[in-house]
C-alpha atoms as a PDB file:
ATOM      1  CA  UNK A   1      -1.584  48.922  43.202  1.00  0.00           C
ATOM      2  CA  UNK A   2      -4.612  46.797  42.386  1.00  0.00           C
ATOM      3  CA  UNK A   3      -2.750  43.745  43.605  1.00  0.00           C
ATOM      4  CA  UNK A   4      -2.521  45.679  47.443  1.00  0.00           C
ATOM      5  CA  UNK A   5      -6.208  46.264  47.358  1.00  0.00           C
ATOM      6  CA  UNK A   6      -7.136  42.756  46.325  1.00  0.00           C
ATOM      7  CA  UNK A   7      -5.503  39.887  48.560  1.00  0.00           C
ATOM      8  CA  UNK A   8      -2.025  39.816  46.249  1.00  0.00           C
ATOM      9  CA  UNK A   9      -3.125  37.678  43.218  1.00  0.00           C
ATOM     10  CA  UNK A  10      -6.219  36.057  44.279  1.00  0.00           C
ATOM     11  CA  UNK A  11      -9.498  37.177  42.505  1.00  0.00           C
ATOM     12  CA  UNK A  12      -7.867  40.048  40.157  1.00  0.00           C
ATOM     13  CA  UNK A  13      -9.315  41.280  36.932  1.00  0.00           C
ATOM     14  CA  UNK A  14      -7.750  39.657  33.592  1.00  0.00           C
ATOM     15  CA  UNK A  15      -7.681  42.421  31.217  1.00  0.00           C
ATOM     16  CA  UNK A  16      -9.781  43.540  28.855  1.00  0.00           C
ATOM     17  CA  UNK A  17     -12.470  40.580  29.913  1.00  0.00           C
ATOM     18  CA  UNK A  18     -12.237  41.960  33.529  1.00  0.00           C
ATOM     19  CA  UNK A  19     -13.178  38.306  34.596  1.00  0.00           C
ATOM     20  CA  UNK A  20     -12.153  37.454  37.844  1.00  0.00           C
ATOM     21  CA  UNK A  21      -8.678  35.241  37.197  1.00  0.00           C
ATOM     22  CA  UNK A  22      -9.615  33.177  40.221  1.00  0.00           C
ATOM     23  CA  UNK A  23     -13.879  32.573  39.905  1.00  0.00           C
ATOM     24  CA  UNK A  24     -13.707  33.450  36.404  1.00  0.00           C
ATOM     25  CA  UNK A  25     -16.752  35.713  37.489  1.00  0.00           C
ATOM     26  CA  UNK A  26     -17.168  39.157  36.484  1.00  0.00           C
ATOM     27  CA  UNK A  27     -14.384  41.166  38.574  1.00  0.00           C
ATOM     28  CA  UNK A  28     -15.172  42.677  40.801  1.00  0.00           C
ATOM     29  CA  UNK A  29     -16.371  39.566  41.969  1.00  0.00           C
ATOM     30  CA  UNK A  30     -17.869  38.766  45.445  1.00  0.00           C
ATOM     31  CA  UNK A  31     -14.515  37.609  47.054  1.00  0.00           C
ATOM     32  CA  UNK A  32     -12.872  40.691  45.731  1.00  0.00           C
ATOM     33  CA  UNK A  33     -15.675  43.059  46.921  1.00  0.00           C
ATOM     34  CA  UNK A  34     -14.868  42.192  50.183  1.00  0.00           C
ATOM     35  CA  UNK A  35     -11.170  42.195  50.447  1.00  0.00           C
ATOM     36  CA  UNK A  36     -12.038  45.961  48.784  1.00  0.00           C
ATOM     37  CA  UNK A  37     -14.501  47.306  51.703  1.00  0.00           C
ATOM     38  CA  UNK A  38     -11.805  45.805  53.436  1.00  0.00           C
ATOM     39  CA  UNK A  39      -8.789  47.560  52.377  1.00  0.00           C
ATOM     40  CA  UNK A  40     -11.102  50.862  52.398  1.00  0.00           C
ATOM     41  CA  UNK A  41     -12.307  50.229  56.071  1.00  0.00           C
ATOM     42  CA  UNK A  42     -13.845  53.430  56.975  1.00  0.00           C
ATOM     43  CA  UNK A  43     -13.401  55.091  53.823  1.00  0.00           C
ATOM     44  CA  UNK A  44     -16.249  54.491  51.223  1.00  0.00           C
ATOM     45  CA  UNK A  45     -15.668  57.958  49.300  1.00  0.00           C
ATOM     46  CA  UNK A  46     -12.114  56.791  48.918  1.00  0.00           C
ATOM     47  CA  UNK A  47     -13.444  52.954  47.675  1.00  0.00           C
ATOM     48  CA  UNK A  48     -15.931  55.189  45.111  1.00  0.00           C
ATOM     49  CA  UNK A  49     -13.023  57.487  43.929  1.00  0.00           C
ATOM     50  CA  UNK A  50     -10.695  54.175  43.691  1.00  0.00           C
ATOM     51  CA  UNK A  51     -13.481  51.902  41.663  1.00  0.00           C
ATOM     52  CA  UNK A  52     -14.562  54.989  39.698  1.00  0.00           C
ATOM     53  CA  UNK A  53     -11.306  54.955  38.048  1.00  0.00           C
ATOM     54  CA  UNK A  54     -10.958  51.548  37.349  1.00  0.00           C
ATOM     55  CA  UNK A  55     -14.929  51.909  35.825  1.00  0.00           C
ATOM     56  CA  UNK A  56     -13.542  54.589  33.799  1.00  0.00           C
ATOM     57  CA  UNK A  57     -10.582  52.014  32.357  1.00  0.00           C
ATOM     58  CA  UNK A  58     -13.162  49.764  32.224  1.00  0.00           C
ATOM     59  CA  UNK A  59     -15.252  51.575  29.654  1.00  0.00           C
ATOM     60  CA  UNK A  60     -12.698  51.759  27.318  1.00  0.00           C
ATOM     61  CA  UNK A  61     -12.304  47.469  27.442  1.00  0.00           C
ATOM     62  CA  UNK A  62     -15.740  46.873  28.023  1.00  0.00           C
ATOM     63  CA  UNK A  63     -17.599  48.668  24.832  1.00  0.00           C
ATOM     64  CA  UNK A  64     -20.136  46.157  24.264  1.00  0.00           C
ATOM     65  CA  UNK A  65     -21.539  46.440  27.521  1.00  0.00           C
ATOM     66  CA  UNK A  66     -23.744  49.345  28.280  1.00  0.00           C
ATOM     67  CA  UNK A  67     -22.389  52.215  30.504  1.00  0.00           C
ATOM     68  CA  UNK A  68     -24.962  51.796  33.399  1.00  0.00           C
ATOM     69  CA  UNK A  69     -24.521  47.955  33.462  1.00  0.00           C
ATOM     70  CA  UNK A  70     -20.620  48.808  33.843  1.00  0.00           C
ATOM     71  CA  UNK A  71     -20.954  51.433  36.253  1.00  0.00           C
ATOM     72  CA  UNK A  72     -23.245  48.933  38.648  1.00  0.00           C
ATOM     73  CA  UNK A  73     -20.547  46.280  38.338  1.00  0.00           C
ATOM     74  CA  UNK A  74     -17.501  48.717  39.102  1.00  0.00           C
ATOM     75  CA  UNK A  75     -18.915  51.562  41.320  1.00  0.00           C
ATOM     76  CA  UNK A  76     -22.618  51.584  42.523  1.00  0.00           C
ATOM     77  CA  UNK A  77     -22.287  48.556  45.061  1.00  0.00           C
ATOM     78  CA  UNK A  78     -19.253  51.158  46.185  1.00  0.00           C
ATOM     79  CA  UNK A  79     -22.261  53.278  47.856  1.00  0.00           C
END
């Protein structure tokens, strides 16, 4: 499903790093935030719900990184 939302396989997340596999940047990265609000046109509660629950998969793969830091990168530039 990810791979609909993000241009096919440009600028996904390689797992557990969640690096961009195209930038290498921290995913979501800016190429991918836009092909997100994209695929969400209109619906920025459905883009929160959506990123929320990757954040929440996140967490789990991300442990070293503090919980706010991973909720700015995954869901507060949602708002």
């Amino acid at each position: 499903m990810l791979n609909e939302r993000v241009d096919g396989d440009a600028h996904q997340p390689a797992r557990p790093s969640w690096d961009c596999r195209a930038c290498e940047q921290p995913w979501p990265c800016a190429p991918a935030k836009v092909c997100l609000g994209e695929a969400y046109a209109g619906n920025r509660v459905g883009l929160g719900i959506y990123m929320a629950g990757l954040y929440d998969q996140a967490l789990t793969e991300l442990q070293l990184w503090p919980a706010g830091d991973v909720f700015a990168r995954f869901v507060a530039w949602t708002r």
